[in-house]
Structures are given as structure tokens and as C-alpha cells.
N, C-alpha and C. Protein backbone atom coordinates (compact mmCIF):
# COMPACT_ATOMS: atom_id res chain seq x y z
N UNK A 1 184.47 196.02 45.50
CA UNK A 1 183.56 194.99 45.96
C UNK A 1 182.95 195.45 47.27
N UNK A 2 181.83 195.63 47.45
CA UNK A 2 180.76 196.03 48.37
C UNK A 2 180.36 194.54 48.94
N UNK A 3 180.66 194.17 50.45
CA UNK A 3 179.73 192.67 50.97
C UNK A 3 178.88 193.80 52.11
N UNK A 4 177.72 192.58 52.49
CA UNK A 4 176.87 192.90 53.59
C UNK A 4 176.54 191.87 53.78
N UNK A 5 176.35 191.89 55.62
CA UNK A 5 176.36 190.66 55.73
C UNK A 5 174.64 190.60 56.93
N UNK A 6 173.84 190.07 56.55
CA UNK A 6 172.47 189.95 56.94
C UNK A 6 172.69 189.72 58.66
N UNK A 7 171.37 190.35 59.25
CA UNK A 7 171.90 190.09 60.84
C UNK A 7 170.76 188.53 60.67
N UNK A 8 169.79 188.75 60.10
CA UNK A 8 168.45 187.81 60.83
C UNK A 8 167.59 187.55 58.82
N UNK A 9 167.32 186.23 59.30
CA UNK A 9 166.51 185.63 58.31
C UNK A 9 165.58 186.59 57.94
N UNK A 10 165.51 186.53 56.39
CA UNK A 10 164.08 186.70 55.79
C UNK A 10 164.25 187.25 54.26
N UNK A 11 163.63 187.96 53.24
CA UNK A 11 163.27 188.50 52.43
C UNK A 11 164.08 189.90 51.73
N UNK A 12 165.05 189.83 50.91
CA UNK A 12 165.60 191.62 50.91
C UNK A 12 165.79 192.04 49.86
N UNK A 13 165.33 193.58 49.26
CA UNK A 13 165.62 193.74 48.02
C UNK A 13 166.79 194.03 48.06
N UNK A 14 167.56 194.20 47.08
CA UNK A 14 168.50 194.39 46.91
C UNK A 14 168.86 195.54 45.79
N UNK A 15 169.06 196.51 45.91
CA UNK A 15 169.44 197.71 44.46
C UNK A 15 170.87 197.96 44.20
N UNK A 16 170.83 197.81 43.24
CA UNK A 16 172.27 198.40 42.49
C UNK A 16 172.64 199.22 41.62
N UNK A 17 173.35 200.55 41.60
CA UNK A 17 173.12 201.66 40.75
C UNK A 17 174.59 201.83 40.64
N UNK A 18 174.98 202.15 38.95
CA UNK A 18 175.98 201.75 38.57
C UNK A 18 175.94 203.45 37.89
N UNK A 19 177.49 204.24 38.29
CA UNK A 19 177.57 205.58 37.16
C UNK A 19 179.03 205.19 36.88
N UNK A 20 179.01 205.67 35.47
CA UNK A 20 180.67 205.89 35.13
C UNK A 20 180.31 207.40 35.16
N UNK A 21 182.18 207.03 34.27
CA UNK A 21 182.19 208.80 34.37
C UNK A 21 181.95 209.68 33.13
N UNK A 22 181.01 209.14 32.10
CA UNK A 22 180.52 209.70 31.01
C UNK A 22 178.96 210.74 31.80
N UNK A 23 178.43 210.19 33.12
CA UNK A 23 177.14 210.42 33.66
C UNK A 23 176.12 209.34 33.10
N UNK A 24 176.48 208.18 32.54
CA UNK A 24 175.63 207.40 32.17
C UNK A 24 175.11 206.16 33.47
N UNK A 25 174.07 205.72 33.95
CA UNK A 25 173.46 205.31 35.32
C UNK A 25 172.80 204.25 34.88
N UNK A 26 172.66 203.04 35.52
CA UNK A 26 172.06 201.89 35.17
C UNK A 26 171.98 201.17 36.47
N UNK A 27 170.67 200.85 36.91
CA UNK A 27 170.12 200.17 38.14
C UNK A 27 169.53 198.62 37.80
N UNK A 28 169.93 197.81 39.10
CA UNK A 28 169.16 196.15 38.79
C UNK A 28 168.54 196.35 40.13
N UNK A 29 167.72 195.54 40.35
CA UNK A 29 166.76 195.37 41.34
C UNK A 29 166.66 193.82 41.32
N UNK A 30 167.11 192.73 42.52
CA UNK A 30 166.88 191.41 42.76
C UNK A 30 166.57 191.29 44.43
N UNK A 31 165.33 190.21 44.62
CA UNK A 31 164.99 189.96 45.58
C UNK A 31 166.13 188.67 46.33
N UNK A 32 166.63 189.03 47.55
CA UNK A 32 167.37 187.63 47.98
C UNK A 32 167.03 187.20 49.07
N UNK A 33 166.58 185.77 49.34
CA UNK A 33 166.18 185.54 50.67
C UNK A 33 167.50 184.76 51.46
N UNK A 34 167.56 185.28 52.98
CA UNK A 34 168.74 184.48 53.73
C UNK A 34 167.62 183.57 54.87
N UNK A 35 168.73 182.33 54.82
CA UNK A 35 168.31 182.22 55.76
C UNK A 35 168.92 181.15 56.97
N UNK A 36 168.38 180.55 58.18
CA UNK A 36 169.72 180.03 58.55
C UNK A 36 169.86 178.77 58.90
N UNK A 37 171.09 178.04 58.53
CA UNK A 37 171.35 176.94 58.60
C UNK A 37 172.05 176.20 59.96
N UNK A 38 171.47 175.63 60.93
CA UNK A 38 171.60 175.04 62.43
C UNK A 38 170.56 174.26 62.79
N UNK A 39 171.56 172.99 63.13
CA UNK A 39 171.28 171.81 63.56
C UNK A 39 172.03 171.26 64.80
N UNK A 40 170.97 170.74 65.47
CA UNK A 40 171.76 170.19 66.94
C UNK A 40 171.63 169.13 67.60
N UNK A 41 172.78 168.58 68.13
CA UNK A 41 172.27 167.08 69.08
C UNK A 41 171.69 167.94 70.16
N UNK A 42 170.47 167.70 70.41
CA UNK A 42 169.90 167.83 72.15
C UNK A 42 170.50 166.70 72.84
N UNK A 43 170.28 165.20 72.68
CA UNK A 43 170.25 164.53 73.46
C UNK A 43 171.00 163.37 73.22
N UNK A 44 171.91 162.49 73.82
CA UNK A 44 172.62 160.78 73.70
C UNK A 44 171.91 160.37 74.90
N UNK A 45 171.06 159.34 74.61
CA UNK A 45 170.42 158.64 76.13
C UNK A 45 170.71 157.20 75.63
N UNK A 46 171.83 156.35 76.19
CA UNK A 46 172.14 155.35 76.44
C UNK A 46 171.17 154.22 76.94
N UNK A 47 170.18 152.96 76.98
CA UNK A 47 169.11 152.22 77.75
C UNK A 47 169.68 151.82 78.86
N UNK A 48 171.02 151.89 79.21
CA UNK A 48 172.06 151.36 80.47
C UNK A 48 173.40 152.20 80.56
N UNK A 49 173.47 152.78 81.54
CA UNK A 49 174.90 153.09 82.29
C UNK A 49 175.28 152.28 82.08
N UNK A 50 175.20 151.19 82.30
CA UNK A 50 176.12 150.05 82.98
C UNK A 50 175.98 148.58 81.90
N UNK A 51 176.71 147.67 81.43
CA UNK A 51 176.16 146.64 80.44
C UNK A 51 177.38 145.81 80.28
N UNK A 52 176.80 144.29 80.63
CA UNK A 52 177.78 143.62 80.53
C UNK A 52 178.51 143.24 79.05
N UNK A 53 179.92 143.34 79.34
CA UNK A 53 180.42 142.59 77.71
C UNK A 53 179.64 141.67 77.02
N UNK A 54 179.17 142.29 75.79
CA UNK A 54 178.66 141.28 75.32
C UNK A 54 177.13 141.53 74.66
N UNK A 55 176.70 142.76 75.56
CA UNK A 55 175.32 142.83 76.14
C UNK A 55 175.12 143.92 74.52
N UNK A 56 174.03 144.36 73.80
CA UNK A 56 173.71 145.26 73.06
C UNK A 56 172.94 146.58 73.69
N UNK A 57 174.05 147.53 73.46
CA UNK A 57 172.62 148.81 74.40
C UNK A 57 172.09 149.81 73.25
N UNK A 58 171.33 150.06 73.79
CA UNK A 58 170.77 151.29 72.90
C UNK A 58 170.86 152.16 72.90
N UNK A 59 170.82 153.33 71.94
CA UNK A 59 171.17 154.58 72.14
C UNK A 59 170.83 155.14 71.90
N UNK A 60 169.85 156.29 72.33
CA UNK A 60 168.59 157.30 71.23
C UNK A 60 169.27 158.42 71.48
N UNK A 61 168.62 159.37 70.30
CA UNK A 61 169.82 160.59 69.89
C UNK A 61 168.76 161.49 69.62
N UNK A 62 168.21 162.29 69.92
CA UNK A 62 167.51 163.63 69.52
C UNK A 62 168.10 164.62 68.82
N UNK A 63 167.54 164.67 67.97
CA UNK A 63 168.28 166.03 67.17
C UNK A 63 167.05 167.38 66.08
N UNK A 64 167.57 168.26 66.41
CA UNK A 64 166.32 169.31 66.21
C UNK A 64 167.25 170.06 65.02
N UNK A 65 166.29 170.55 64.21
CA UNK A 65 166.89 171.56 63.38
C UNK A 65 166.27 173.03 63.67
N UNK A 66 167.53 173.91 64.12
CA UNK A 66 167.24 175.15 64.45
C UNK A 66 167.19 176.33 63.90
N UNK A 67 167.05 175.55 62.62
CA UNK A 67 167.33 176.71 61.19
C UNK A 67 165.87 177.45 60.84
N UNK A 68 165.90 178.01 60.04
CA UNK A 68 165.13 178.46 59.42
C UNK A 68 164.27 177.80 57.44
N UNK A 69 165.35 177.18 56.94
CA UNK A 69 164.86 176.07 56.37
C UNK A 69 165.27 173.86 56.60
N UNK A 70 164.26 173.34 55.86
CA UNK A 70 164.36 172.01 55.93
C UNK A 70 166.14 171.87 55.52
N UNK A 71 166.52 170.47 56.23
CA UNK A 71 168.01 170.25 56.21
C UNK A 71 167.62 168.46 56.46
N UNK A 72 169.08 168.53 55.49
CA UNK A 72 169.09 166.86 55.62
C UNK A 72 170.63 167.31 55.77
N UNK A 73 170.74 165.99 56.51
CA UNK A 73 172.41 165.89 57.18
C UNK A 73 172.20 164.53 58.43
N UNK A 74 173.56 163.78 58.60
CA UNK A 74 173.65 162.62 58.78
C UNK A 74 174.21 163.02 59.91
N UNK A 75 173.55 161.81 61.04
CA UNK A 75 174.20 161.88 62.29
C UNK A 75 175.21 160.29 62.62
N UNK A 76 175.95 160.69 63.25
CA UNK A 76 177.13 159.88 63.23
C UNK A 76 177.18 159.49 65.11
N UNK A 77 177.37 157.73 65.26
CA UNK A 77 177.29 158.01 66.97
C UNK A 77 178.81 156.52 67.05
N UNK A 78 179.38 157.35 67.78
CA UNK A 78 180.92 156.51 68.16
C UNK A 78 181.02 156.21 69.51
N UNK A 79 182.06 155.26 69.58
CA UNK A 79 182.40 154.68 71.13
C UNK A 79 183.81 155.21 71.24
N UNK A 80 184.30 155.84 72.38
CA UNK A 80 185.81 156.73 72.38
C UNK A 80 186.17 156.61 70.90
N UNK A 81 185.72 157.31 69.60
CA UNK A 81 185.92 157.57 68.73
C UNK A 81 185.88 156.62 67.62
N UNK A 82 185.64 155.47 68.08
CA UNK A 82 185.26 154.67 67.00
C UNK A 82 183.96 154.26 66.49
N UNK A 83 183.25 154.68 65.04
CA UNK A 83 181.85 154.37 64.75
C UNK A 83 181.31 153.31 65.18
N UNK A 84 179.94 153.44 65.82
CA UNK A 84 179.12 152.75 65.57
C UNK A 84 177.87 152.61 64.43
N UNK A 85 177.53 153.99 63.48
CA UNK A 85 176.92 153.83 62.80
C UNK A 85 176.38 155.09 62.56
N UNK A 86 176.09 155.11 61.12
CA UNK A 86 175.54 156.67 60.54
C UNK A 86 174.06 156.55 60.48
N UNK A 87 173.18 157.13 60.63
CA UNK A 87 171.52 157.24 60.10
C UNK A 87 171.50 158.28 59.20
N UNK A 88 170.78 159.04 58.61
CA UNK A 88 170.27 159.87 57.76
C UNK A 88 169.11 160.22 58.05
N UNK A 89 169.44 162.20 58.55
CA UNK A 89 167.71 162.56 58.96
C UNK A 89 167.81 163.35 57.38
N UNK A 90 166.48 163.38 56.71
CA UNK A 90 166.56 163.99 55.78
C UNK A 90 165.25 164.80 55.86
N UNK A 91 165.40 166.34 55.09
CA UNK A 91 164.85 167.19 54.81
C UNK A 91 163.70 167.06 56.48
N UNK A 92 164.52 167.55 57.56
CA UNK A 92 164.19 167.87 58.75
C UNK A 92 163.35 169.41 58.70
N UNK A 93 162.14 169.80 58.92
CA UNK A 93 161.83 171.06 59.16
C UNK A 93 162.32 171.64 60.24
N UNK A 94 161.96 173.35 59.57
CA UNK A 94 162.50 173.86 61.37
C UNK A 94 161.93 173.87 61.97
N UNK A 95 162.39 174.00 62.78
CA UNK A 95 162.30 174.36 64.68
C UNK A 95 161.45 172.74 64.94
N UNK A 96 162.05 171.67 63.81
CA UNK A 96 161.50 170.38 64.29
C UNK A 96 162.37 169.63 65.22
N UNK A 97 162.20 168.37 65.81
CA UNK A 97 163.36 168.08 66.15
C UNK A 97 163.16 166.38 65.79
N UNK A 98 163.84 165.15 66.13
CA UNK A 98 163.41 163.83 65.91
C UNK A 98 164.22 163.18 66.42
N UNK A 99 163.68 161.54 66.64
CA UNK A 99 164.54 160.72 67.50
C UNK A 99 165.13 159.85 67.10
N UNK A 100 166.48 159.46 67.44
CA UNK A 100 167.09 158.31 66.17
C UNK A 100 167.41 157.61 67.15
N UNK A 101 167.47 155.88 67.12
CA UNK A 101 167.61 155.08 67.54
C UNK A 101 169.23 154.10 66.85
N UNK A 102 170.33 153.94 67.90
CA UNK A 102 171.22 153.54 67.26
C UNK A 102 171.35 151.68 68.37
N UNK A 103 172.09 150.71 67.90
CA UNK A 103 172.51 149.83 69.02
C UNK A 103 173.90 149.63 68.69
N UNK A 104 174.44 149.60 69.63
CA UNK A 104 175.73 149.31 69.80
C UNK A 104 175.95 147.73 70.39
N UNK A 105 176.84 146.72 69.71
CA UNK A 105 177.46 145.78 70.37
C UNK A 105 178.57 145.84 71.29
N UNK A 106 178.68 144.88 72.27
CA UNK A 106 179.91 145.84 73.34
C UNK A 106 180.82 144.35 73.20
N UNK A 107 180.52 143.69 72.06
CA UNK A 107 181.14 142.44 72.19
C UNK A 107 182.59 142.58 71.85
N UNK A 108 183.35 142.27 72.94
CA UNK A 108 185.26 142.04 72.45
C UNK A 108 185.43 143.20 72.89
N UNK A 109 184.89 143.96 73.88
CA UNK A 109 185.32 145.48 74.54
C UNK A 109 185.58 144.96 75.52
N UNK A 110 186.98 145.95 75.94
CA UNK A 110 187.59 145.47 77.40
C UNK A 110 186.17 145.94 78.66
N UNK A 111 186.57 144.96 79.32
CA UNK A 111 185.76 144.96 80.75
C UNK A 111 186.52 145.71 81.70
N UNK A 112 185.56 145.97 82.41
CA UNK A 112 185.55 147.21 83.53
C UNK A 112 186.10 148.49 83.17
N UNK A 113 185.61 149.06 82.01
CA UNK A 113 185.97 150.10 81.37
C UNK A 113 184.90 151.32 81.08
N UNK A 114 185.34 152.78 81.10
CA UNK A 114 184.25 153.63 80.85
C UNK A 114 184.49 153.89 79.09
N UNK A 115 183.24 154.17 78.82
CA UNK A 115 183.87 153.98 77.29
C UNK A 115 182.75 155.75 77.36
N UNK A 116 183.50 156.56 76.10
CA UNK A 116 182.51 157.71 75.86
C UNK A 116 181.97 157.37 74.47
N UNK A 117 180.44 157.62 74.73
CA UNK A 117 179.48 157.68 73.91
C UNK A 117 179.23 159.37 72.76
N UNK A 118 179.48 159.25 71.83
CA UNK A 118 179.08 160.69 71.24
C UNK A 118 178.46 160.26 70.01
N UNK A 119 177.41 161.77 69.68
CA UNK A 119 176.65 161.74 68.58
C UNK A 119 177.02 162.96 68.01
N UNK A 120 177.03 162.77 66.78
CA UNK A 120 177.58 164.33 66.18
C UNK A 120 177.09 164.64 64.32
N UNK A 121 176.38 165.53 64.29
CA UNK A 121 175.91 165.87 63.04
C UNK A 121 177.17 165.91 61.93
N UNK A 122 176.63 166.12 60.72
CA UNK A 122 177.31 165.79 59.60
C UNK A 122 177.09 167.95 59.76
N UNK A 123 178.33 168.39 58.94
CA UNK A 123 177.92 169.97 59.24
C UNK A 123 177.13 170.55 57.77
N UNK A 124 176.41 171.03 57.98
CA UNK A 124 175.70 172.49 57.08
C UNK A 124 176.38 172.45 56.09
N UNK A 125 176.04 173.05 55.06
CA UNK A 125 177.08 174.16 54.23
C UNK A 125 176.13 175.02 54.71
N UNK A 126 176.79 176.38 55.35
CA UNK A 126 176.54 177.56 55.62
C UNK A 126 175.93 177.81 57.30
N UNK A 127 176.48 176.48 58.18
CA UNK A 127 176.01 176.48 59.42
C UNK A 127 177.08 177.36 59.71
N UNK A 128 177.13 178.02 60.54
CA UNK A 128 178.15 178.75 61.66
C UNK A 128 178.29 178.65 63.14
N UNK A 129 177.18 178.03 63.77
CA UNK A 129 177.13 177.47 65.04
C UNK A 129 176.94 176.21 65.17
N UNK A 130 178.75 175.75 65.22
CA UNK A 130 178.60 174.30 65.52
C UNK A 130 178.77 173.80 66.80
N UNK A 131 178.81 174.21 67.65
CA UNK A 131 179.19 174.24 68.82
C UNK A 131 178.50 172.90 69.43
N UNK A 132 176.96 172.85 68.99
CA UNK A 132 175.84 172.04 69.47
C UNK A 132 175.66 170.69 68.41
N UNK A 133 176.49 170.71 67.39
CA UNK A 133 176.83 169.64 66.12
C UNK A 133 176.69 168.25 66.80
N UNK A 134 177.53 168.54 68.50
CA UNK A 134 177.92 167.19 69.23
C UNK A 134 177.59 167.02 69.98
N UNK A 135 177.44 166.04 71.24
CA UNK A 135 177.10 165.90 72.64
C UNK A 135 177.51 164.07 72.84
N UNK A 136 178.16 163.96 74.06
CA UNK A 136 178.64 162.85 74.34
C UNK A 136 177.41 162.06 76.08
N UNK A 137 178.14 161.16 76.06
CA UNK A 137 177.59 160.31 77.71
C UNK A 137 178.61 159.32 77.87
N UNK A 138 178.42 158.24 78.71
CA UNK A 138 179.46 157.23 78.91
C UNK A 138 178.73 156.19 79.29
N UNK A 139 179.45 155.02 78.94
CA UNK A 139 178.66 153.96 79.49
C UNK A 139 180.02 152.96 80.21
N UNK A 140 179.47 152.22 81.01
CA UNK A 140 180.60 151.56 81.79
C UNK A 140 180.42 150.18 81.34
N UNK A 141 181.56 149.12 80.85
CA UNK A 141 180.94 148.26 80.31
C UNK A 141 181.50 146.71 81.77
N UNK A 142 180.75 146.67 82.21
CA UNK A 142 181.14 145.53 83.32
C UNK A 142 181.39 143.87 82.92
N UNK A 143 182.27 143.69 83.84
CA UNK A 143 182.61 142.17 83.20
C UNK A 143 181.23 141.09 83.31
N UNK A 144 181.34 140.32 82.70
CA UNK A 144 180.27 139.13 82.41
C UNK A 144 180.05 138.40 83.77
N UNK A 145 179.03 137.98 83.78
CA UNK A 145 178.88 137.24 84.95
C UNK A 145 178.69 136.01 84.47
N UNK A 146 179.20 134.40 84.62
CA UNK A 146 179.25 133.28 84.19
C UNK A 146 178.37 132.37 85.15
N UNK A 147 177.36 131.65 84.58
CA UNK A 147 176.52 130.85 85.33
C UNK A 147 176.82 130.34 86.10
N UNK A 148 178.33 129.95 86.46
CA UNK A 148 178.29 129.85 87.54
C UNK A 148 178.19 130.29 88.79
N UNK A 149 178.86 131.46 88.50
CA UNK A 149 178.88 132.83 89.35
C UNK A 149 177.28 132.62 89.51
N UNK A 150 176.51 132.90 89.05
CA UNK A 150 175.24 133.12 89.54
C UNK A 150 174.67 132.25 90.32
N UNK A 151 174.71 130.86 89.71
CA UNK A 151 174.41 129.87 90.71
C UNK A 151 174.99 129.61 92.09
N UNK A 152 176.36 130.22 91.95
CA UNK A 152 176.70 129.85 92.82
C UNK A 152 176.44 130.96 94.31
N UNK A 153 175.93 131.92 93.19
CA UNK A 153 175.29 133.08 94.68
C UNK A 153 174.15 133.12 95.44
N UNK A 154 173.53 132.11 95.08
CA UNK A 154 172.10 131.73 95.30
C UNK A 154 172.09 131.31 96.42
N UNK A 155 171.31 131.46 97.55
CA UNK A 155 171.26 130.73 98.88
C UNK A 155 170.25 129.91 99.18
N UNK A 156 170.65 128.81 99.74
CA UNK A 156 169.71 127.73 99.42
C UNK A 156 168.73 127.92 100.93
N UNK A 157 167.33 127.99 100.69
CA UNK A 157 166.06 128.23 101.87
C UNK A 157 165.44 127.24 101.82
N UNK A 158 164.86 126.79 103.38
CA UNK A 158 163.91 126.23 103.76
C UNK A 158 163.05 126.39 103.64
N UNK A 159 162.22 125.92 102.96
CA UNK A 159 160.95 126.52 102.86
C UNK A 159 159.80 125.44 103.06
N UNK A 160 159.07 125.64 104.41
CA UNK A 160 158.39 124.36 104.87
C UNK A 160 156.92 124.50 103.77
N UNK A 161 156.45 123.75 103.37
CA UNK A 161 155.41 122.83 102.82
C UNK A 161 154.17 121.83 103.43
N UNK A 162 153.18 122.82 103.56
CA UNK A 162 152.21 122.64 104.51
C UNK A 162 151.68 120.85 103.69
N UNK A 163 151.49 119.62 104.48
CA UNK A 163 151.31 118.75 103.80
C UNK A 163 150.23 118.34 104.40
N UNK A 164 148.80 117.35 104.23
CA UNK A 164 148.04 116.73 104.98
C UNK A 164 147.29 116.09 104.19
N UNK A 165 147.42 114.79 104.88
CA UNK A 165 146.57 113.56 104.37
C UNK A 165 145.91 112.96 105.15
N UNK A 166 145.03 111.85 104.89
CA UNK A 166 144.10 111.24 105.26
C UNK A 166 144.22 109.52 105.14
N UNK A 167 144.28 109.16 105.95
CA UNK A 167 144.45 107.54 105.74
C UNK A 167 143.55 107.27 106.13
N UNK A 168 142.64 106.12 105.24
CA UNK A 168 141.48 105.33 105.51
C UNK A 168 141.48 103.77 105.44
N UNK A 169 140.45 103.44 106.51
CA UNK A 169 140.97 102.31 106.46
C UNK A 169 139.94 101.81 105.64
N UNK A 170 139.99 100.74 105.37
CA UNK A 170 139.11 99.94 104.44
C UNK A 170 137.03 99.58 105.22
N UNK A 171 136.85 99.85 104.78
CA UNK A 171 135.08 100.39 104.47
C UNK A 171 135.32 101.26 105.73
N UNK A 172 135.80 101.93 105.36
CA UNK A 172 135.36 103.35 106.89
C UNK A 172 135.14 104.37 105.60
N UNK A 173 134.00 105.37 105.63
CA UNK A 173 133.17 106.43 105.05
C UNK A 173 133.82 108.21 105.69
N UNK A 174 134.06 108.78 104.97
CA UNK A 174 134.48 109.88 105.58
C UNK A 174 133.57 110.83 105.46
N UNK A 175 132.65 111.03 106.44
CA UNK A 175 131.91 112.38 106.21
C UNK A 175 132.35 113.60 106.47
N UNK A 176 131.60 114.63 105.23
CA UNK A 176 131.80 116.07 105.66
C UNK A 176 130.93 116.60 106.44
């Protein structure tokens, strides 16, 4: 068994010449194209660092395909490892890239906590550089603030109110 293993995409003939040992010789000739399969998170951009329990944030995910042909494969985005939800980029061209939009609820998550954000491709068959498959961020999820709390931070101002009137007395004419 003879392997070879292609350095770089493209087009290759391929020959094969076969002798036994009578001296009898028989050649095939097939064209094979390689080519390569890589896909990557560029980007997790969170709409808030920071978000109170409760609050829904958003999460956009860039992802480029760095292959050499179209690829469909599913991106996956979790909170310290638990899903929030799969999308499906399908039949992505190369050297394209696109933006996926995920929301996360932060409802019933402990407060005052950093939580990690990651997005991570579904893999290839025949990717070999997965290295870039993933990319994480964090978001901090802060406790709620209760109307009262708010009201009650409010400081109450003076605020004078320019007033002026005119009292007239009965048949008196006011000229301008």
C-alpha cells in the first residue's frame, strides 16, 4: 500500500502502473481533487458585560469558513457549559464568513456571578485544524434591582417655578 498525502488544495492526476512477474503492465489514469475543510469562530460579542438576573442578552457569533469548499455545520453557544442553543450555517462558501445571532435568558441564574460564554462549531469530516472550532467571553450576571431600590435612590430637588399673574380689578382694561 502506497499513501500520499497532498500539501495544498487543488487538481491531481494520479497514475498507476501495475507489472507482475510474467512482464505483463497495465496503467489507470484518475483525476482527484483535494481540498480543505476549516471552519472558525472569529468572534462571541455578548450586547452586555454586565445584565441583571432576569435580563435577556444577546449574543452574536461570527463564523467564517476557511476552507476551500462550501460547508454546512452547526454552531453551538453555552453558558459554563450548558446550551443555550444550536443554529445551522449551511453550505457556507469559502473564505466567507457570517453572523449568527443567539439570546440567552439569565432567568434563575445565580447573582453576582461570572458565567463563561462559548461558541463552538459542529467539526468537519476531514477538518484537521480545530483549534479555532471555539472561542469563549464572560458575562457577569448582577443582582436585580427592585423598585424600590430605585425609588428609593432618587433625591428629591427643588426646583423653583417661575410663576406670574395678573389680578384685575373689575372694569380696569389692561393695555399692551
Amino acid at each position: 500500500v502506497i499513501s500520499h498525502v497532498y500539501q495544498a488544495p487543488g487538481s491531481f492526476t494520479v497514475n498507476l502502473t501495475i507489472f507482475d512477474n510474467d512482464g505483463f503492465t497495465n496503467s489507470i489514469s484518475n483525476t482527484i481533487t483535494v481540498v480543505i475543510h476549516d471552519v472558525a469562530v472569529l468572534s462571541v460579542s455578548p450586547s452586555a458585560t454586565e445584565a441583571q438576573a432576569g435580563q435577556q442578552v444577546g449574543i452574536t457569533v461570527r463564523v467564517k469558513n476557511k476552507g476551500t469548499t462550501p460547508e454546512t455545520f452547526n454552531v453551538t453557544i453555552y453558558y459554563n457549559n450548558n446550551k443555550i442553543e444550536t443554529q445551522l450555517v449551511q453550505s457556507l462558501a469559502p473564505n466567507t464568513e457570517t453572523t449568527l445571532t443567539f439570546f440567552w435568558n439569565t432567568t434563575g441564574l445565580a447573582q453576582d456571578s461570572l458565567y463563561t460564554i462559548k461558541a463552538e462549531t459542529s467539526q468537519i469530516e476531514g477538518e484537521t485544524n480545530t483549534t479555532d472550532n471555539n472561542s469563549s467571553t464572560s458575562v457577569r450576571i448582577i443582582p436585580q434591582q427592585s423598585p424600590s431600590d430605585f425609588w428609593g435612590n432618587l433625591q428629591s430637588y427643588a426646583i423653583p417655578i417661575p410663576v406670574s399673574y395678573t389680578h384685575l380689578r373689575a372694569h380696569e382694561t389692561v393695555l399692551d
